[in-house]
Protein backbone atom coordinates (compact mmCIF):
# COMPACT_ATOMS: atom_id res chain seq x y z
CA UNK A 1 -35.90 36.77 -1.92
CA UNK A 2 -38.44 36.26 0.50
CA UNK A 3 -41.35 33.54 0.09
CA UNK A 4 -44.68 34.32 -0.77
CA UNK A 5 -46.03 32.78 2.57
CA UNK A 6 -43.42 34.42 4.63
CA UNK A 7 -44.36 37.68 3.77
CA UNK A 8 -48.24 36.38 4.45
CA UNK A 9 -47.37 35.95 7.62
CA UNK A 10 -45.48 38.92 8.92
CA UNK A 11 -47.85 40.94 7.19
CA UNK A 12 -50.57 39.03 9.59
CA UNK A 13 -48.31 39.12 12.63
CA UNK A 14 -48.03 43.15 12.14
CA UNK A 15 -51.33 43.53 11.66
CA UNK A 16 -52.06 41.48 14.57
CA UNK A 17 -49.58 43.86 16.55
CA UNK A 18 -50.68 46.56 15.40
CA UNK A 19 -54.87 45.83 16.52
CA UNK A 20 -53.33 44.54 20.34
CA UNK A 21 -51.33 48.11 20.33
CA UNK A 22 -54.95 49.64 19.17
CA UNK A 23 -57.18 47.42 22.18
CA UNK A 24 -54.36 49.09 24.53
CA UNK A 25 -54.99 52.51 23.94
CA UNK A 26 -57.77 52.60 26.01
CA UNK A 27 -58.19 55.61 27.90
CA UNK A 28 -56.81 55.06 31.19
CA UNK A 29 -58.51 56.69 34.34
CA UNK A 30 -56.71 59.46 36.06
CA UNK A 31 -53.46 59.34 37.84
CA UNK A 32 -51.19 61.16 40.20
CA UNK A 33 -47.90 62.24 38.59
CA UNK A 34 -45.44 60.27 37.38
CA UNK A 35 -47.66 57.57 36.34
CA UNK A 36 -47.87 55.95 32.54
CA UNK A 37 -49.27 53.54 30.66
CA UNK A 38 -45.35 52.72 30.57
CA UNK A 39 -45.33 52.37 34.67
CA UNK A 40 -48.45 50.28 34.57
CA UNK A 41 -47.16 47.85 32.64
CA UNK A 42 -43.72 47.72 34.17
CA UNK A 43 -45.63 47.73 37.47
CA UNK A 44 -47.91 44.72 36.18
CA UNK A 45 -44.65 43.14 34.53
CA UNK A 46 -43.13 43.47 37.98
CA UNK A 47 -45.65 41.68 40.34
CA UNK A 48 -46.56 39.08 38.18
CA UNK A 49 -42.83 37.63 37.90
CA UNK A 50 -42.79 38.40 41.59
CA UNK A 51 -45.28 35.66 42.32
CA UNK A 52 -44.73 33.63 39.08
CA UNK A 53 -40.95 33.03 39.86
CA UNK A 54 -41.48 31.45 43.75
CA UNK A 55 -44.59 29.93 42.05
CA UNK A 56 -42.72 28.10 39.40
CA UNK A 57 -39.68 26.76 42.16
CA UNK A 58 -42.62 25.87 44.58
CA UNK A 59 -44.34 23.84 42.47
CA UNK A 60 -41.06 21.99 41.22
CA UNK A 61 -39.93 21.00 44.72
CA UNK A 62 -43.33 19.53 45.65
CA UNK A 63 -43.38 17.70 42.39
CA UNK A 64 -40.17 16.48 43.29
CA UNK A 65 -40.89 15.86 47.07
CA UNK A 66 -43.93 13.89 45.84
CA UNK A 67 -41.27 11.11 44.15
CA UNK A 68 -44.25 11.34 41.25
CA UNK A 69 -41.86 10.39 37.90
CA UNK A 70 -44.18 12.05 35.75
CA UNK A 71 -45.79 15.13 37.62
CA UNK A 72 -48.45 17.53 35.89
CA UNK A 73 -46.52 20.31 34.16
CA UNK A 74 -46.42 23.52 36.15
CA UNK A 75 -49.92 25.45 34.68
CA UNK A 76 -47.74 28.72 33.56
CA UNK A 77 -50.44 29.86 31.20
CA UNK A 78 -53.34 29.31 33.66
CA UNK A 79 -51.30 31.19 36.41
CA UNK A 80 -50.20 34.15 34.66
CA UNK A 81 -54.02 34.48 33.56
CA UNK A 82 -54.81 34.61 36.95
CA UNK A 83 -52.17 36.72 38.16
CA UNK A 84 -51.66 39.41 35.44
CA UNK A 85 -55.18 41.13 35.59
CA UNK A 86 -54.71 41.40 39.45
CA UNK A 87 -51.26 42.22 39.14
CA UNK A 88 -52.49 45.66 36.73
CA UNK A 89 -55.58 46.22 39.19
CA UNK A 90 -52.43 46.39 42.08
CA UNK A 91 -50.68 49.09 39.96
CA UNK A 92 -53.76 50.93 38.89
CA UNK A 93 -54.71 51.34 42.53
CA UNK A 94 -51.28 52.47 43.86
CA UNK A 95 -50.97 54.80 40.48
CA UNK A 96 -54.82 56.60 41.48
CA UNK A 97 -53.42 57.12 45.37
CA UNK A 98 -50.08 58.25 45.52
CA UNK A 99 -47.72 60.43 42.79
CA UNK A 100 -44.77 57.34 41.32
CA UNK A 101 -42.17 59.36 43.73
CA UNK A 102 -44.38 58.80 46.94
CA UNK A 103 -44.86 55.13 45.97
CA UNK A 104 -41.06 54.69 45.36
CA UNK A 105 -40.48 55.95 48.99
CA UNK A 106 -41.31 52.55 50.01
CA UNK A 107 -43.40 50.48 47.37
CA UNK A 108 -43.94 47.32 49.63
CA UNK A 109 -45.67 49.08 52.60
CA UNK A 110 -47.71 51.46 50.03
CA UNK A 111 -48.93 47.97 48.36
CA UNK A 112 -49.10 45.42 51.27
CA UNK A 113 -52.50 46.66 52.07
CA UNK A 114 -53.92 46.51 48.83
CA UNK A 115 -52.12 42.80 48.18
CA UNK A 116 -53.73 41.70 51.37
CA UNK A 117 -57.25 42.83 50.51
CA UNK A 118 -57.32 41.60 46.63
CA UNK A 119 -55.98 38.13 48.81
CA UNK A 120 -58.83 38.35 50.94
CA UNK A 121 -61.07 38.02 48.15
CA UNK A 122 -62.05 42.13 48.10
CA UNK A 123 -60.92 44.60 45.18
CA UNK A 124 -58.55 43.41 42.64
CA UNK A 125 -59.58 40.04 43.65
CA UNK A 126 -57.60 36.78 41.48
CA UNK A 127 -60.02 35.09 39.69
CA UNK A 128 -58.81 31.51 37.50
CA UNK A 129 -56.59 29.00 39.48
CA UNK A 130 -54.84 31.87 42.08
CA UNK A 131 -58.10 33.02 43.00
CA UNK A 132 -59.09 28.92 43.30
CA UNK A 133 -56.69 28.45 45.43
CA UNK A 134 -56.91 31.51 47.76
CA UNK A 135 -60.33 30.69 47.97
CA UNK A 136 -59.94 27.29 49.15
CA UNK A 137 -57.14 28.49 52.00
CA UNK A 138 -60.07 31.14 53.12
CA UNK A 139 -61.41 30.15 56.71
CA UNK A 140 -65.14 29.37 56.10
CA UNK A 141 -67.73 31.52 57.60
CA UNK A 142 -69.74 29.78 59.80
């Protein structure tokens, strides 16, 4: 038999599920063919352990090039906070120009120049500590 409290809290857990599954369902804008709320997310899934991964290692050889005993712990919450909204602007942007075969062709080229404008500071910008940082590497305008 399962305790009282238990059942509490997967009732609250489900219910909590089920109101994120609810905020989710937003309408999305229009998109070529192919595209889902399914590819999105894989999409946005995709990118962010594409920088989150080499992020991670990075930071774990400099704390360990540093000689620091007790180094900072890498921020993964603060990071992926950063990364994932930019990550889903990415996909949104390659989803709203080209149908999900076309972008398959060759999804690197399709989304270098988008990558390199969000970097630049322009549209689908990081904001929190990736967009910190990438602002601090900017050149300053004179």
């Amino acid at each position: 038999m399962t305790h009282p409290c238990i059942k509490t809290l997967i009732l609250l857990a489900m219910t909590w599920a089920g109101y994120a599954v609810a905020q989710d369902k937003a309408p999305l804008p229009p998109l070529k063919d192919g595209w889902s709320r399914l590819q999105l997310e894989t999409y946005t899934s995709g990118c962010t352990l594409t920088i989150m991964l080499p992020a991670r290692r990075d930071y774990a050889a400099a704390a360990e090039r540093s000689g620091n005993p007790s180094p900072k712990p890498f921020p993964e919450e603060q990071l992926r906070a950063s990364v994932e909204p930019m990550c889903a602007c990415l996909g949104l942007r390659a989803a709203q120009t080209w149908t999900l075969a076309e972008y398959m062709v060759d999804s690197t080229a399709k989304s270098k120049p988008f990558i390199e404008e969000a970097i630049a500071g322009g549209q689908c910008k990081p904001e929190g500590i990736l967009g910190e940082a990438l602002a601090a590497k900017r050149p300053k305008k004179a």
